[in-house]
C-alpha atoms as a PDB file:
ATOM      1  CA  UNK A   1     -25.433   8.669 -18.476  1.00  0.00           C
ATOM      2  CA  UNK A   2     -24.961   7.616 -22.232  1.00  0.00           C
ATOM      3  CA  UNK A   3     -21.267   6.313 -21.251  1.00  0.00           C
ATOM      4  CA  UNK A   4     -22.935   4.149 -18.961  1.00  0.00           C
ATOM      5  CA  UNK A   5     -25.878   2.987 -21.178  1.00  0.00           C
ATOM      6  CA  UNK A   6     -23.266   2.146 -24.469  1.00  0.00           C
ATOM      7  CA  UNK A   7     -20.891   0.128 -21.648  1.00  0.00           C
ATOM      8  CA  UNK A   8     -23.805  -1.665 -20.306  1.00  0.00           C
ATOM      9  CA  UNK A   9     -24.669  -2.709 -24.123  1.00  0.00           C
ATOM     10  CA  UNK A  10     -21.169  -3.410 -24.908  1.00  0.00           C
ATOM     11  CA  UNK A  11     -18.879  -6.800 -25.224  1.00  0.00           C
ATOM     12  CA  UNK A  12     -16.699  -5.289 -22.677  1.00  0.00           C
ATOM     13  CA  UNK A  13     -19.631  -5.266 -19.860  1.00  0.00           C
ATOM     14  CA  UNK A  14     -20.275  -8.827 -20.829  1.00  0.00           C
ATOM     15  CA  UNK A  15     -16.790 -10.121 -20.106  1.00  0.00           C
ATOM     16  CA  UNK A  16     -16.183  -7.850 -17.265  1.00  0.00           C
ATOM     17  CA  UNK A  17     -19.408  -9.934 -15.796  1.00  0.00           C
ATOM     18  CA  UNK A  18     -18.003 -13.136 -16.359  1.00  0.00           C
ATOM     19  CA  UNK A  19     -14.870 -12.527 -14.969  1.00  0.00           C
ATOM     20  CA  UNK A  20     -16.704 -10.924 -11.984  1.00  0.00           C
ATOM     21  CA  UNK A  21     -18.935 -14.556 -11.328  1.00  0.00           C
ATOM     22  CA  UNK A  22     -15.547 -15.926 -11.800  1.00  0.00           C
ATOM     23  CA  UNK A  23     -14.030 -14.241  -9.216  1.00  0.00           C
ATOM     24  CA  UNK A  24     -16.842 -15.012  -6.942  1.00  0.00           C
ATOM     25  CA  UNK A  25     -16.683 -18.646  -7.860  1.00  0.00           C
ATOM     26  CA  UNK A  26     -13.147 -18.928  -7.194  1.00  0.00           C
ATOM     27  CA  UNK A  27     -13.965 -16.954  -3.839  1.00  0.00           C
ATOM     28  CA  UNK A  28     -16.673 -18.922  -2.514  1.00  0.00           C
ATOM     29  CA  UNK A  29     -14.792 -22.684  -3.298  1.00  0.00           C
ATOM     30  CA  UNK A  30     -11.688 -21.283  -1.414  1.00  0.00           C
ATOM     31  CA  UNK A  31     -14.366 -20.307   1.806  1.00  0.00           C
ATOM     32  CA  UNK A  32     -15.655 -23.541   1.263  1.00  0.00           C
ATOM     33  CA  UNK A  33     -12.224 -25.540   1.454  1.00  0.00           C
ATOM     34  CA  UNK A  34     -10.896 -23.382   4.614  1.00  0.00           C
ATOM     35  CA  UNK A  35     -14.560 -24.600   6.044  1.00  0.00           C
ATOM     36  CA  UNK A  36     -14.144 -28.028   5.484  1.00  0.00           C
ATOM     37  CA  UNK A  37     -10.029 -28.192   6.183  1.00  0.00           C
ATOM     38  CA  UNK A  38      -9.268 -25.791   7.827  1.00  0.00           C
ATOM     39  CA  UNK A  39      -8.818 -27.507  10.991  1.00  0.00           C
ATOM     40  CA  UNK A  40      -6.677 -29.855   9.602  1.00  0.00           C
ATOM     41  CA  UNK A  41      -4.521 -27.747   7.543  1.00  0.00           C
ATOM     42  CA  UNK A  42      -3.976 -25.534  10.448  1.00  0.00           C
ATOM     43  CA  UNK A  43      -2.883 -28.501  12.605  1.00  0.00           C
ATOM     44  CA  UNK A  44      -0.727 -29.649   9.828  1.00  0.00           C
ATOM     45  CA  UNK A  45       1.108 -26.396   9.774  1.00  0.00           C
ATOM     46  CA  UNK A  46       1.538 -26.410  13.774  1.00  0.00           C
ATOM     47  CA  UNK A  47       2.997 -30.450  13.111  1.00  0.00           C
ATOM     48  CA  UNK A  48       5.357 -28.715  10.966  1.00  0.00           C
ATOM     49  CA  UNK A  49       6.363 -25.643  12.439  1.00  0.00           C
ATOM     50  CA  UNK A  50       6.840 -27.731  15.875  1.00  0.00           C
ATOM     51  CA  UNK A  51       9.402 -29.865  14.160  1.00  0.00           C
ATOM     52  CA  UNK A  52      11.105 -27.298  12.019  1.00  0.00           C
ATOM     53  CA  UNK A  53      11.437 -25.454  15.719  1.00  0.00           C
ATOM     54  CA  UNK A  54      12.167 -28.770  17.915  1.00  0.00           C
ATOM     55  CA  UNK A  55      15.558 -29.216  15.753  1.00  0.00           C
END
């Protein structure tokens, strides 16, 4: 329980935090995007693999 109390108090705990909020940031903007585009990004890809197939 000590190990766990010094980490908590540490730098280490800190950063490993902000790199976990990060991470979550990075997560929820990329949810966001497929949201908003995803529609059109997957018909872009079917444009695409239709032509790369039709030749």
């Amino acid at each position: 329980m000590s190990r766990i109390r010094s980490f908590i108090k540490s730098d280490e705990a800190i950063a490993v935090t902000e790199y976990g909020l990060l991470i979550a940031l990075i997560a929820l903007m990329l949810v966001g995007a497929v949201t908003l585009f995803g529609s059109k990004i997957s018909s872009w890809f079917t444009a695409r693999t239709n032509s790369i197939t039709s030749v």
